[in-house]
PDB file of N, CA and C in Angstrom:
ATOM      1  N   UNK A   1      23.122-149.368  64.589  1.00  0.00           N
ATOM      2  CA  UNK A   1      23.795-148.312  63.873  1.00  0.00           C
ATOM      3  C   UNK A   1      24.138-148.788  62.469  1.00  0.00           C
ATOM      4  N   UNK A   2      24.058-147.868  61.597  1.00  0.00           N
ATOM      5  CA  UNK A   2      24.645-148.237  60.119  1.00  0.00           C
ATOM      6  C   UNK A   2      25.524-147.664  59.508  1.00  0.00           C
ATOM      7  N   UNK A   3      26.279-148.716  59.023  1.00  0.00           N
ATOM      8  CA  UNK A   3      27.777-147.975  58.360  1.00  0.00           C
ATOM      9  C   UNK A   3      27.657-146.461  57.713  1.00  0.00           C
ATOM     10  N   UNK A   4      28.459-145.823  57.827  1.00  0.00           N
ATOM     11  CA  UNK A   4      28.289-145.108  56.724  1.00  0.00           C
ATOM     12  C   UNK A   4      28.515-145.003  55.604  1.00  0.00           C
ATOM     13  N   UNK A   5      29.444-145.597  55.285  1.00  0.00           N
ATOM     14  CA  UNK A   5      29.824-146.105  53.371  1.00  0.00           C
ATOM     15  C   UNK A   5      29.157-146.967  53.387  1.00  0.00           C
ATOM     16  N   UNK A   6      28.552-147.340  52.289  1.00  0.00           N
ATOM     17  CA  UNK A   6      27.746-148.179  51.824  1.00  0.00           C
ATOM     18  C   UNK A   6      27.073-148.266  50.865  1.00  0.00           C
ATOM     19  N   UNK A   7      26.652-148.743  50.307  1.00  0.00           N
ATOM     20  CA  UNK A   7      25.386-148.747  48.446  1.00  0.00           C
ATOM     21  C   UNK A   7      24.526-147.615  48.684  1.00  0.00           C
ATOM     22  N   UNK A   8      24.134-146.688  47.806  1.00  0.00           N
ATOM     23  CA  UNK A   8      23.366-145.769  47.874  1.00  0.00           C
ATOM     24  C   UNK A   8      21.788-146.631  47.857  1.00  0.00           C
ATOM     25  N   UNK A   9      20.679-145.779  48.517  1.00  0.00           N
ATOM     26  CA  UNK A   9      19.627-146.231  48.696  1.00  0.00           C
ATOM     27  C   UNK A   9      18.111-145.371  48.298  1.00  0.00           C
ATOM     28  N   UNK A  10      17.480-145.802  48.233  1.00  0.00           N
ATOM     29  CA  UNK A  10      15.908-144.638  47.705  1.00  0.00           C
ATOM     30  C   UNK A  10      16.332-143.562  47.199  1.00  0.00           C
ATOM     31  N   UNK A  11      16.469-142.653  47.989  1.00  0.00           N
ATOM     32  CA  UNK A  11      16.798-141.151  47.652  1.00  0.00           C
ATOM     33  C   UNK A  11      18.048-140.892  47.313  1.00  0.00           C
ATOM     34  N   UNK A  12      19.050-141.605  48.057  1.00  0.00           N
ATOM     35  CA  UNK A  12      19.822-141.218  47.170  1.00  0.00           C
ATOM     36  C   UNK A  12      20.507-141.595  45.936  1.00  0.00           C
ATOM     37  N   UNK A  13      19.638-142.813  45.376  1.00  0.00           N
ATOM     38  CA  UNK A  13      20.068-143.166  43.856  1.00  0.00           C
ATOM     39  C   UNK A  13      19.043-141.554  42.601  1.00  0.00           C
ATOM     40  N   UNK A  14      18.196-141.306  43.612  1.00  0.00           N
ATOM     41  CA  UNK A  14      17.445-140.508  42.749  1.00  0.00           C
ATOM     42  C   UNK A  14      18.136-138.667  42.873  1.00  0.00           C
ATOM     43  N   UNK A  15      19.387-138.455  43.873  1.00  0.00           N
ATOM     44  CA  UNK A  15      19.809-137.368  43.955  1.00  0.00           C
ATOM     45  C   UNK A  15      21.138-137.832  42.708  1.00  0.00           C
ATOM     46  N   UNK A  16      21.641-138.803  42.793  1.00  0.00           N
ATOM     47  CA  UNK A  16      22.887-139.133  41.696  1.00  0.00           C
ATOM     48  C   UNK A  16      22.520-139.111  40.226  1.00  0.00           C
ATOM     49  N   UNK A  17      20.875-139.837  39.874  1.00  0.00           N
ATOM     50  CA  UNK A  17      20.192-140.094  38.874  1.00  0.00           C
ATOM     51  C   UNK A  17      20.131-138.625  38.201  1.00  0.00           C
ATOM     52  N   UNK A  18      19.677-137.468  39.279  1.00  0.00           N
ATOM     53  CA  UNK A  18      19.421-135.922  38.738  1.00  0.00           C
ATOM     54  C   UNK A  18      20.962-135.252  38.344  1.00  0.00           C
ATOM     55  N   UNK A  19      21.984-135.534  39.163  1.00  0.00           N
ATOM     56  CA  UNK A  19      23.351-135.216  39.378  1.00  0.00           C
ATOM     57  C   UNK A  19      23.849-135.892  37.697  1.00  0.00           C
ATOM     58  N   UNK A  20      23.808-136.831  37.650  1.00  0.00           N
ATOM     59  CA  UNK A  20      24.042-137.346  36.172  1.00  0.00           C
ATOM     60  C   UNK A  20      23.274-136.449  34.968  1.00  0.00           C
ATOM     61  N   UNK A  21      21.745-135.893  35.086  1.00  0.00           N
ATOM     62  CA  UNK A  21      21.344-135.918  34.235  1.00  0.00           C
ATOM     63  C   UNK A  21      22.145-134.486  34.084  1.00  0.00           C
ATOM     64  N   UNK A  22      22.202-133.823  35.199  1.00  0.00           N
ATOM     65  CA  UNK A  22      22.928-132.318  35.144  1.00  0.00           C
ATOM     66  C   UNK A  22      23.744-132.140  34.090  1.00  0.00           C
ATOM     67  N   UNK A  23      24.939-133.092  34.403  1.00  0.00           N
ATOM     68  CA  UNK A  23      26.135-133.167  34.098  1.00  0.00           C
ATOM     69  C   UNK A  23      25.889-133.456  32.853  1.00  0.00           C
ATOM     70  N   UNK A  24      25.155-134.633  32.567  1.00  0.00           N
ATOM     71  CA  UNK A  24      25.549-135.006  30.902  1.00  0.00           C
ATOM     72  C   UNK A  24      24.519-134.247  29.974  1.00  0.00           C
ATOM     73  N   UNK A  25      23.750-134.242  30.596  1.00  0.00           N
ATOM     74  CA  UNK A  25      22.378-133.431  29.633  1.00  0.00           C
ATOM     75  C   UNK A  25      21.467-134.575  29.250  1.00  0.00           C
ATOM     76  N   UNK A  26      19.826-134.250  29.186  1.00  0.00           N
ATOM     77  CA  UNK A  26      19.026-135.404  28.871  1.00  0.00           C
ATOM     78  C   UNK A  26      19.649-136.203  27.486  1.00  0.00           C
ATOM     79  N   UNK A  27      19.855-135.237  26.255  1.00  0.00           N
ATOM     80  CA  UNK A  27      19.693-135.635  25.084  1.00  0.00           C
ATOM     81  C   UNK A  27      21.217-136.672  25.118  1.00  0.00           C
ATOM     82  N   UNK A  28      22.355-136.628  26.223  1.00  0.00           N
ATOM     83  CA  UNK A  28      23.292-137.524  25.995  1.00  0.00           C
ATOM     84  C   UNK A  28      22.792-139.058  26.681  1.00  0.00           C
ATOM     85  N   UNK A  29      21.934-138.640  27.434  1.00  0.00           N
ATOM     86  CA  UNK A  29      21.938-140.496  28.298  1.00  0.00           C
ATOM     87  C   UNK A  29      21.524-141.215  27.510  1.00  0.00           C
ATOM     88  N   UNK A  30      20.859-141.647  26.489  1.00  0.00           N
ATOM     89  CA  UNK A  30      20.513-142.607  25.869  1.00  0.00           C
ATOM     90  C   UNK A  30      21.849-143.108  25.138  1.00  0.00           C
ATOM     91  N   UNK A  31      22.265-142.302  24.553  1.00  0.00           N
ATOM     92  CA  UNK A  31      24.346-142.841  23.924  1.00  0.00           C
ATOM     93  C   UNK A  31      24.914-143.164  25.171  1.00  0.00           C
ATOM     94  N   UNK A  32      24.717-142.600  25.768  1.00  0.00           N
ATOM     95  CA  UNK A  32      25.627-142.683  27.412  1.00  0.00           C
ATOM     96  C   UNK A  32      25.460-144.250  28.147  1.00  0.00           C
ATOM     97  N   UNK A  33      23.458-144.694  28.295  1.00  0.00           N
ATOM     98  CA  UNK A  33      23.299-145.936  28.319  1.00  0.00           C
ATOM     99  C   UNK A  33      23.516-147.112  27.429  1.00  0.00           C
ATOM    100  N   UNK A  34      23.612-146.724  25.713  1.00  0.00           N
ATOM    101  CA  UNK A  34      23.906-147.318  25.024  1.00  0.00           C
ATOM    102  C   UNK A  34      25.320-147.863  24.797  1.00  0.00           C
ATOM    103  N   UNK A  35      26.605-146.885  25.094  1.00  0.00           N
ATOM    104  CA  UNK A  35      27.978-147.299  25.350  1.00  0.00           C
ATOM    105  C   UNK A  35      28.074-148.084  26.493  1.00  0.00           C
ATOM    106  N   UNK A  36      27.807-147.595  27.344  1.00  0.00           N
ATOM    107  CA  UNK A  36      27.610-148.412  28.792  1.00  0.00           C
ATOM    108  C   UNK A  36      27.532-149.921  29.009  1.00  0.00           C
ATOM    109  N   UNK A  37      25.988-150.133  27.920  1.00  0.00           N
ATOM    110  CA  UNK A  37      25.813-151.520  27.079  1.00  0.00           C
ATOM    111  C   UNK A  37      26.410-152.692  26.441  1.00  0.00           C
ATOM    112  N   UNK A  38      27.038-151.736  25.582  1.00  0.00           N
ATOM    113  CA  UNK A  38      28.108-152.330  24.743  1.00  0.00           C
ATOM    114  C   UNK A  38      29.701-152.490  25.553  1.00  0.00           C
ATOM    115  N   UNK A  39      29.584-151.776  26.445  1.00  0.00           N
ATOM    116  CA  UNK A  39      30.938-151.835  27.073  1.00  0.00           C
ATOM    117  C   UNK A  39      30.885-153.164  27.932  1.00  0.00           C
ATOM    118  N   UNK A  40      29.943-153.472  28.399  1.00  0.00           N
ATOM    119  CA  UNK A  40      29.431-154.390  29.316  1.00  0.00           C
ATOM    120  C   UNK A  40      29.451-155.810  28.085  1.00  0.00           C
ATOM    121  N   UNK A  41      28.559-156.309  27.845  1.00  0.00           N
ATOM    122  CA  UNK A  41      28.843-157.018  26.842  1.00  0.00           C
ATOM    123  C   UNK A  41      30.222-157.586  26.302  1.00  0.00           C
ATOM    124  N   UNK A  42      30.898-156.634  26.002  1.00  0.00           N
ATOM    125  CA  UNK A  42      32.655-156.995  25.568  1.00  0.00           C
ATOM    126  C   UNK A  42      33.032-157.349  26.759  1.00  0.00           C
ATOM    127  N   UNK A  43      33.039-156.903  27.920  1.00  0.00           N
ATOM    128  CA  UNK A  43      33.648-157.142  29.056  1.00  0.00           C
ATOM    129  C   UNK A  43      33.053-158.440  29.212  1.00  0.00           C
ATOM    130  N   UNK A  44      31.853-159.192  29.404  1.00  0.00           N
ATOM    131  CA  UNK A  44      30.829-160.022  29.622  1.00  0.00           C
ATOM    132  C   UNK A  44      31.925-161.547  28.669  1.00  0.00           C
ATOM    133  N   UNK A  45      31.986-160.664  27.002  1.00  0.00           N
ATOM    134  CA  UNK A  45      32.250-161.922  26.283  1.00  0.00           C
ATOM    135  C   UNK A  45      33.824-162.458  26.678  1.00  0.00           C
ATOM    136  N   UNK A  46      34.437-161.463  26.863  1.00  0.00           N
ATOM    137  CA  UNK A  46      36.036-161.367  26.811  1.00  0.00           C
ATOM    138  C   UNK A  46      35.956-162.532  28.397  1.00  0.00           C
ATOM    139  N   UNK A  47      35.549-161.909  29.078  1.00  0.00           N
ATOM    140  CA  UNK A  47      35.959-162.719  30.665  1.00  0.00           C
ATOM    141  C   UNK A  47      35.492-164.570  30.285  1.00  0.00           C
ATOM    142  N   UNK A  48      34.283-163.979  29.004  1.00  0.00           N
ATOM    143  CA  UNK A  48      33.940-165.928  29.355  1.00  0.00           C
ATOM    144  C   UNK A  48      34.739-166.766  28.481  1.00  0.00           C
ATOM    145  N   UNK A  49      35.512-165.641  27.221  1.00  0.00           N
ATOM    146  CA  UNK A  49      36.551-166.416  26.433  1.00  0.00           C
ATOM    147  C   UNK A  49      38.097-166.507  26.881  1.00  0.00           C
ATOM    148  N   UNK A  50      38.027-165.819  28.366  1.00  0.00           N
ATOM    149  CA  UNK A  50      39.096-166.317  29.327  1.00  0.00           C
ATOM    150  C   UNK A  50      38.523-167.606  29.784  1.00  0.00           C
ATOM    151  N   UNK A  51      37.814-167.830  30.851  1.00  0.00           N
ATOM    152  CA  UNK A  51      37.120-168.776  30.971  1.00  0.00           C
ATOM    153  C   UNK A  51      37.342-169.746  30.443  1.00  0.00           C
ATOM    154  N   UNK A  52      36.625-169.442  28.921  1.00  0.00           N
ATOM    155  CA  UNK A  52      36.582-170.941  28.281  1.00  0.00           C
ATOM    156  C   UNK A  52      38.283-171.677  27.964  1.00  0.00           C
ATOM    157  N   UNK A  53      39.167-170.578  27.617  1.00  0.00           N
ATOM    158  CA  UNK A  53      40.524-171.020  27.655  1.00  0.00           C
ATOM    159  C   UNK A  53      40.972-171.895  28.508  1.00  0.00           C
ATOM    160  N   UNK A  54      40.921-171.216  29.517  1.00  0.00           N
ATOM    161  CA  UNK A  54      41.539-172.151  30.817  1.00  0.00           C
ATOM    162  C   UNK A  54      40.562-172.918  31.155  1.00  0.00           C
ATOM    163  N   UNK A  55      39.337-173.369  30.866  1.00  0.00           N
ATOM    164  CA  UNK A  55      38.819-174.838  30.784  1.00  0.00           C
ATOM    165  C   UNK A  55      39.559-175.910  29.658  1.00  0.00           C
ATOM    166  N   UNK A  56      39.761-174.612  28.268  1.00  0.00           N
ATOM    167  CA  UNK A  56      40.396-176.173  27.568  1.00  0.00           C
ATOM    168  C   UNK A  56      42.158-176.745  27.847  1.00  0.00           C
ATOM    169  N   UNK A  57      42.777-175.438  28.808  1.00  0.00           N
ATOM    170  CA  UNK A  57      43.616-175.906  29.135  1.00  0.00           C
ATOM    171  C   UNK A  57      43.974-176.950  30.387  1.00  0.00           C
ATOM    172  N   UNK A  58      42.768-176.769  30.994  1.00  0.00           N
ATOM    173  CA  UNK A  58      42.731-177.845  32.073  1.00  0.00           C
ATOM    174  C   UNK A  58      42.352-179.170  31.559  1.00  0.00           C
ATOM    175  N   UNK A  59      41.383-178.921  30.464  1.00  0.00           N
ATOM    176  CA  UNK A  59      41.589-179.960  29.956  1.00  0.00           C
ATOM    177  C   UNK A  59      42.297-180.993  28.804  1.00  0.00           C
ATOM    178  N   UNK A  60      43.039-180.380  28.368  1.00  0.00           N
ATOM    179  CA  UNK A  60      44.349-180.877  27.716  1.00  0.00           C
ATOM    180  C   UNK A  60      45.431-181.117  28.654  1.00  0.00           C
ATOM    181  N   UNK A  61      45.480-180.588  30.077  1.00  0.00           N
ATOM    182  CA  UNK A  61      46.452-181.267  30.704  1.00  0.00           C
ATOM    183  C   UNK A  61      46.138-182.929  31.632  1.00  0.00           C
ATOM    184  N   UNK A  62      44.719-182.775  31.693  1.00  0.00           N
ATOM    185  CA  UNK A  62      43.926-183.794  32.013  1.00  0.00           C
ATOM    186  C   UNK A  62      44.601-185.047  31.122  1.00  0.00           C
ATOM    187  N   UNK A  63      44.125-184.636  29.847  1.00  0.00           N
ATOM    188  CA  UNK A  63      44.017-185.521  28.996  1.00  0.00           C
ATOM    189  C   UNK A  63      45.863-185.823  28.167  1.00  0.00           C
ATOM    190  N   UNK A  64      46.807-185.204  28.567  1.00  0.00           N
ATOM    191  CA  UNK A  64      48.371-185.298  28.271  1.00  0.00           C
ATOM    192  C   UNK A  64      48.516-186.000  29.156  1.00  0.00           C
ATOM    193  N   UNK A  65      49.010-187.510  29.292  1.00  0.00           N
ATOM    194  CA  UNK A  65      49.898-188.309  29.743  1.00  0.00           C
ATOM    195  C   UNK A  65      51.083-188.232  29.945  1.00  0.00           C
ATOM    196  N   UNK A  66      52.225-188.101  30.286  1.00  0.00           N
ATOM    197  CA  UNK A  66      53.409-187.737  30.181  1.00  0.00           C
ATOM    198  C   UNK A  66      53.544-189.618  30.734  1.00  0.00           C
ATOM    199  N   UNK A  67      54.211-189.885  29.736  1.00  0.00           N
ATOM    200  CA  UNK A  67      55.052-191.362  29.600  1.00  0.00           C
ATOM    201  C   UNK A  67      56.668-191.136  29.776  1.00  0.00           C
ATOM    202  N   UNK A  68      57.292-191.141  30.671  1.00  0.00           N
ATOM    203  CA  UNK A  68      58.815-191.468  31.148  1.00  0.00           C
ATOM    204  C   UNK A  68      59.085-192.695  29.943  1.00  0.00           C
ATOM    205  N   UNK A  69      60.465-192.185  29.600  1.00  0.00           N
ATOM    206  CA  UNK A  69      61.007-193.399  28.669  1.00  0.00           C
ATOM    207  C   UNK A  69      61.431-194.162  29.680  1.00  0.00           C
ATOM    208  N   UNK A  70      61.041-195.630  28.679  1.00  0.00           N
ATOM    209  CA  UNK A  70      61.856-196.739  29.994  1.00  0.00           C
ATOM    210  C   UNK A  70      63.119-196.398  30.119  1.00  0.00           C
ATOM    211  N   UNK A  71      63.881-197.219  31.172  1.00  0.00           N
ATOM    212  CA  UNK A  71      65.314-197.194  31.806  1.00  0.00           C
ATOM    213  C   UNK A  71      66.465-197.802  30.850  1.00  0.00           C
ATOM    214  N   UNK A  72      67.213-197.839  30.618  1.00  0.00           N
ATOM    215  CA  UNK A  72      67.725-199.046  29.605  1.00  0.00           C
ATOM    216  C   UNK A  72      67.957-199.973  30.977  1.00  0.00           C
ATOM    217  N   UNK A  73      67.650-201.762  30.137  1.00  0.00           N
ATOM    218  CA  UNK A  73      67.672-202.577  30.949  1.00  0.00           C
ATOM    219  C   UNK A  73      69.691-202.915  31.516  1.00  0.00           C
ATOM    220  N   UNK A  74      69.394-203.114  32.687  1.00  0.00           N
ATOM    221  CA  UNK A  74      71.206-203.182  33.120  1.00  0.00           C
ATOM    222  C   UNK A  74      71.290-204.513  32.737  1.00  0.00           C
ATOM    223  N   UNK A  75      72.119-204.721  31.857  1.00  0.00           N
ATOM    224  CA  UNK A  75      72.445-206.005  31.049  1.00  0.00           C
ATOM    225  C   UNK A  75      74.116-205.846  31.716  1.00  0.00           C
ATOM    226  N   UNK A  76      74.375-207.351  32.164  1.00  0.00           N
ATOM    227  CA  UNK A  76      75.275-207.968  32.558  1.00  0.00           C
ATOM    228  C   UNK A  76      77.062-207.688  31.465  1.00  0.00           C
ATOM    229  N   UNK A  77      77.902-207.096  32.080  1.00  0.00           N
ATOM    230  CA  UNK A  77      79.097-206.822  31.364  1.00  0.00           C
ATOM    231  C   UNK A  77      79.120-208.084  29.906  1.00  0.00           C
ATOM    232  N   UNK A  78      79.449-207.973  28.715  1.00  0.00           N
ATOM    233  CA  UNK A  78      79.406-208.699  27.758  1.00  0.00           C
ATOM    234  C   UNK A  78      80.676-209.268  27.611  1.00  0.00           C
ATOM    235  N   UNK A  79      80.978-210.733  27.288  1.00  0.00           N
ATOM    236  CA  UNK A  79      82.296-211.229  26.805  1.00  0.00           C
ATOM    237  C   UNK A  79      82.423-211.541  25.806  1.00  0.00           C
ATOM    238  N   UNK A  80      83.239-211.892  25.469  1.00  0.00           N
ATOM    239  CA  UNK A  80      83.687-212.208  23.617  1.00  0.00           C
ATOM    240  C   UNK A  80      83.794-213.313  23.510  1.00  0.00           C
ATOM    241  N   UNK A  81      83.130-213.593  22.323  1.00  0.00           N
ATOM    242  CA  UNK A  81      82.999-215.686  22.119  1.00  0.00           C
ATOM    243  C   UNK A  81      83.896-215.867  21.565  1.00  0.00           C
ATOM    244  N   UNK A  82      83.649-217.488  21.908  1.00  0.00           N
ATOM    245  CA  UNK A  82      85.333-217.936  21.665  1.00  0.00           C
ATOM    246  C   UNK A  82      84.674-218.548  20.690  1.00  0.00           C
ATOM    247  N   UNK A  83      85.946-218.707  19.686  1.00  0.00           N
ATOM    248  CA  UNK A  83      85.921-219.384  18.171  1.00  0.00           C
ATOM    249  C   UNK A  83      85.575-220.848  18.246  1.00  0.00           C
ATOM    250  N   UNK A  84      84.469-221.613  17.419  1.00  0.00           N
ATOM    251  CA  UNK A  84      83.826-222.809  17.289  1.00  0.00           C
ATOM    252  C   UNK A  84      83.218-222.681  17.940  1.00  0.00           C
ATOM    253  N   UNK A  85      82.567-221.766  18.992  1.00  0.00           N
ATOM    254  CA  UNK A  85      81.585-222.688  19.708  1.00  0.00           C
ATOM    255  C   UNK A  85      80.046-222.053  19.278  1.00  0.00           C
ATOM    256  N   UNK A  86      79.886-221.449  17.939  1.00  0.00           N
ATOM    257  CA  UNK A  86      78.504-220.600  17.631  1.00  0.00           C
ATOM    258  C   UNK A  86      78.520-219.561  18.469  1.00  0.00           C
ATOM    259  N   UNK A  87      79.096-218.702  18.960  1.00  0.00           N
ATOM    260  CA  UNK A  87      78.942-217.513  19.599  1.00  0.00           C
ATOM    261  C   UNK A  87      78.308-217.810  21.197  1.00  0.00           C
ATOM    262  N   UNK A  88      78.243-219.158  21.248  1.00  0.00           N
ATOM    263  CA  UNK A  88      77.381-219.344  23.118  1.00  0.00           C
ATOM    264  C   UNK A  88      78.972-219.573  23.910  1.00  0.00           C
ATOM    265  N   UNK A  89      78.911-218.670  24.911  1.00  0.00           N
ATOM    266  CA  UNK A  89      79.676-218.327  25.748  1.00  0.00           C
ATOM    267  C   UNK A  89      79.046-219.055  26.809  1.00  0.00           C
ATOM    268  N   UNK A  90      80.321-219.984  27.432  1.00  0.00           N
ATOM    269  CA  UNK A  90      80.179-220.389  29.044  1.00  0.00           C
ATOM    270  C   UNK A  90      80.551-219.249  30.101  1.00  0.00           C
ATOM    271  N   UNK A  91      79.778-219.260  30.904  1.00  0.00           N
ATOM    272  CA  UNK A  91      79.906-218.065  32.223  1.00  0.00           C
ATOM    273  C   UNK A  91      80.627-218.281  33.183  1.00  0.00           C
ATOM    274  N   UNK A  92      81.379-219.638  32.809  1.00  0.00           N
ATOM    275  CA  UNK A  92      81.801-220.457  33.954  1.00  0.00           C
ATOM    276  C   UNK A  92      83.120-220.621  33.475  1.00  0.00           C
ATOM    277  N   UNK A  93      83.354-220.568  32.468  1.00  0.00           N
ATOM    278  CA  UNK A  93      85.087-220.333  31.324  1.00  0.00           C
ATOM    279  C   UNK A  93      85.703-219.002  31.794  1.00  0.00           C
ATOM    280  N   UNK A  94      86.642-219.098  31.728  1.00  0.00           N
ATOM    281  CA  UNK A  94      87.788-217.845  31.529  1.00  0.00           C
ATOM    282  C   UNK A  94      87.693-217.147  29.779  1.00  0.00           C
ATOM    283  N   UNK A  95      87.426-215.945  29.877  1.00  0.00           N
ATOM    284  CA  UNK A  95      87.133-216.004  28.915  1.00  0.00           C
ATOM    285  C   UNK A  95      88.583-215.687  27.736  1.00  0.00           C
ATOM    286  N   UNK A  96      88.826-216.409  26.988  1.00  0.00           N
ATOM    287  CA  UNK A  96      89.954-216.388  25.743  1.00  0.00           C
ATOM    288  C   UNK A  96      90.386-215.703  25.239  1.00  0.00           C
ATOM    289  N   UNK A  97      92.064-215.223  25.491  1.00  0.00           N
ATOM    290  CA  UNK A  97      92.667-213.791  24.618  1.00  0.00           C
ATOM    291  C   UNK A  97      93.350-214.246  23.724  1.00  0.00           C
ATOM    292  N   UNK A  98      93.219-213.949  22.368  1.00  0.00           N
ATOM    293  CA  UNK A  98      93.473-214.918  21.761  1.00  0.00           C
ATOM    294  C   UNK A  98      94.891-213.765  21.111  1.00  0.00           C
ATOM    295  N   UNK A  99      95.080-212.721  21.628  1.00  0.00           N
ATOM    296  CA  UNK A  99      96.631-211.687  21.360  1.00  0.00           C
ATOM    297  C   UNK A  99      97.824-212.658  22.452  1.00  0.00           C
ATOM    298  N   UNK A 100      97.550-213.277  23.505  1.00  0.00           N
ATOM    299  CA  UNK A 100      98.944-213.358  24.221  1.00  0.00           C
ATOM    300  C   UNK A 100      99.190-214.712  24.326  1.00  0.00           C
ATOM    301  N   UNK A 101      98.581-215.607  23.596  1.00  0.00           N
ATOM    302  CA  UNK A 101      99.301-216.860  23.142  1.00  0.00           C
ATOM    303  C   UNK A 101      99.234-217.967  23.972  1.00  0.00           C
TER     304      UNK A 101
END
């Protein structure tokens, strides 16, 4: 058995073909195929300059690295040098207040 909706076939592309010519008149189908043409075409270029977009956007995301800034390094609480010794602090000293005497 065969569907009944379906693509028109032999005869009946040639009952639609006469049905068209009815309707539009011979002397319009040639403008009629010619817009048709051109309509196609724009549609044709437009879809492939979608296309080509979202190729170059796939490929600019390809090619974007996203680099995370480093962390700041956790550097150890800082103490205050004690006077004469060039600024080198022992870790092993108490370190010197030199307000309470």
């Amino acid at each position: 058995m065969t569907p009944m909706i379906g693509m028109p076939q032999g005869v009946e592309w040639l009952v639609i073909l006469a049905i068209v010519i009815i309707v539009f008149g011979a002397a319009k189908l040639p403008e009629l195929a010619r817009g048709t043409g051109q309509a196609l075409r724009i549609f044709k270029s437009e879809t492939k300059g979608l296309r080509d977009d979202d190729d170059d956007k796939a490929t600019e995301a390809k090619q974007a690295t996203v680099t995370p800034d480093p962390a700041p390094s956790e550097l150890p609480p800082s103490r205050p040098t004690q006077a004469g010794t060039d600024g080198v602090v022992d870790p092993t000293q108490p370190p010197v207040d030199k307000h309470h005497g």
